[in-house]
C-alpha atoms as a PDB file:
ATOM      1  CA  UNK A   1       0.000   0.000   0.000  1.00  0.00           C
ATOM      2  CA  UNK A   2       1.783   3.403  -0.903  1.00  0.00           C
ATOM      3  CA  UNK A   3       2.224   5.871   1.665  1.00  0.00           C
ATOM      4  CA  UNK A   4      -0.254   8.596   0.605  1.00  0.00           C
ATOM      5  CA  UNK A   5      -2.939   5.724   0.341  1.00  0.00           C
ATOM      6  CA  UNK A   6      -2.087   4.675   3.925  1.00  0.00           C
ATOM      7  CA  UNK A   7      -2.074   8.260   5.237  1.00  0.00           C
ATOM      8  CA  UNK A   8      -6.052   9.191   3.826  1.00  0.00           C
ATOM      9  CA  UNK A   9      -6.868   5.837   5.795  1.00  0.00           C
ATOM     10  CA  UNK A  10      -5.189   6.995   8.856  1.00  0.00           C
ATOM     11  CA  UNK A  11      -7.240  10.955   8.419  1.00  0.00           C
ATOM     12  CA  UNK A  12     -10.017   8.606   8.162  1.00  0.00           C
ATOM     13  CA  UNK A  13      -9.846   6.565  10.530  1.00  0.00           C
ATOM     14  CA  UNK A  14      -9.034   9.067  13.240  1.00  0.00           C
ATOM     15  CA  UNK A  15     -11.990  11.374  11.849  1.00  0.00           C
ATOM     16  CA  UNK A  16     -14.467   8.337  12.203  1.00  0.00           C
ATOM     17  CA  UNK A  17     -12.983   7.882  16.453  1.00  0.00           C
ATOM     18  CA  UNK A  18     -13.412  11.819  16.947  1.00  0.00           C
ATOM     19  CA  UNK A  19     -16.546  12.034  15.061  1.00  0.00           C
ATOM     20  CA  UNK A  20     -17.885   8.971  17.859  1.00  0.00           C
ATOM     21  CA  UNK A  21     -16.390  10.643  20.797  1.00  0.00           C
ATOM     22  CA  UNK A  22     -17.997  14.112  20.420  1.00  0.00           C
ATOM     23  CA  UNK A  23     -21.240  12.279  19.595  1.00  0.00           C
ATOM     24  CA  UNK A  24     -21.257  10.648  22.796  1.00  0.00           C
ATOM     25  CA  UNK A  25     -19.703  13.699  23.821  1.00  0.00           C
ATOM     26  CA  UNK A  26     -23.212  15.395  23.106  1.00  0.00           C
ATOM     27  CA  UNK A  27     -20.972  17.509  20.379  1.00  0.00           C
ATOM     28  CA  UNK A  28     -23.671  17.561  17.858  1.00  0.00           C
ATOM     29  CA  UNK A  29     -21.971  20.368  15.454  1.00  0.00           C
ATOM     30  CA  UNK A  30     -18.484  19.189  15.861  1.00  0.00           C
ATOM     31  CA  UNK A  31     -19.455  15.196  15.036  1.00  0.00           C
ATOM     32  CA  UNK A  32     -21.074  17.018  11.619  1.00  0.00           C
ATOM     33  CA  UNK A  33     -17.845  18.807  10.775  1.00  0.00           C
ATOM     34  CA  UNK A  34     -15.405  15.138  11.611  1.00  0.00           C
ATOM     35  CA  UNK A  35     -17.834  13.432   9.248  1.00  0.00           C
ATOM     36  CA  UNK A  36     -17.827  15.892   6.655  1.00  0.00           C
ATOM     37  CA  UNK A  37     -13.929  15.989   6.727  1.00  0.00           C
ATOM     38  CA  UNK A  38     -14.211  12.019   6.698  1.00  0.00           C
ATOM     39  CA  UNK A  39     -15.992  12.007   4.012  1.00  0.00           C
ATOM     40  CA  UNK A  40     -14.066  14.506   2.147  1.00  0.00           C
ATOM     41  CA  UNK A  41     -10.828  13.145   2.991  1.00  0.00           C
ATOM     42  CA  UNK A  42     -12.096   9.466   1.785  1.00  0.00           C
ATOM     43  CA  UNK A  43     -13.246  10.398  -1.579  1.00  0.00           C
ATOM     44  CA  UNK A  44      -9.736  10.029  -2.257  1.00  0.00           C
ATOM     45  CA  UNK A  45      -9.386   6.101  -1.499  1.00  0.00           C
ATOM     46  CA  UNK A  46     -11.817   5.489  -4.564  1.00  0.00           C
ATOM     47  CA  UNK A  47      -9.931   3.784  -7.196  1.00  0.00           C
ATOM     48  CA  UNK A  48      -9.264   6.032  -9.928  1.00  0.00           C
ATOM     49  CA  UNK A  49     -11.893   6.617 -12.993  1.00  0.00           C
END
């Protein structure tokens, strides 16, 4: 797996824990913004067109 590949994983993976934590948290805005940035940041693990 090449580096950059490995490193969008990691931004994901650490934006899905946050995103859990402030929900339980009761962080309602801040668990929308984690997701969002998920989500951004794992539009780039979809194979290329």
């Amino acid at each position: 797996m090449p580096l950059a590949r490995a490193s969008w994983f990691t931004v994901v993976g650490v934006c899905a824990i946050a995103a859990v934590s402030f929900a339980v948290s009761g962080y309602t805005g801040y668990t929308i913004v984690l997701v969002a940035v998920g989500l951004a940041a794992a539009v780039n693990l979809l194979p290329p067109p």
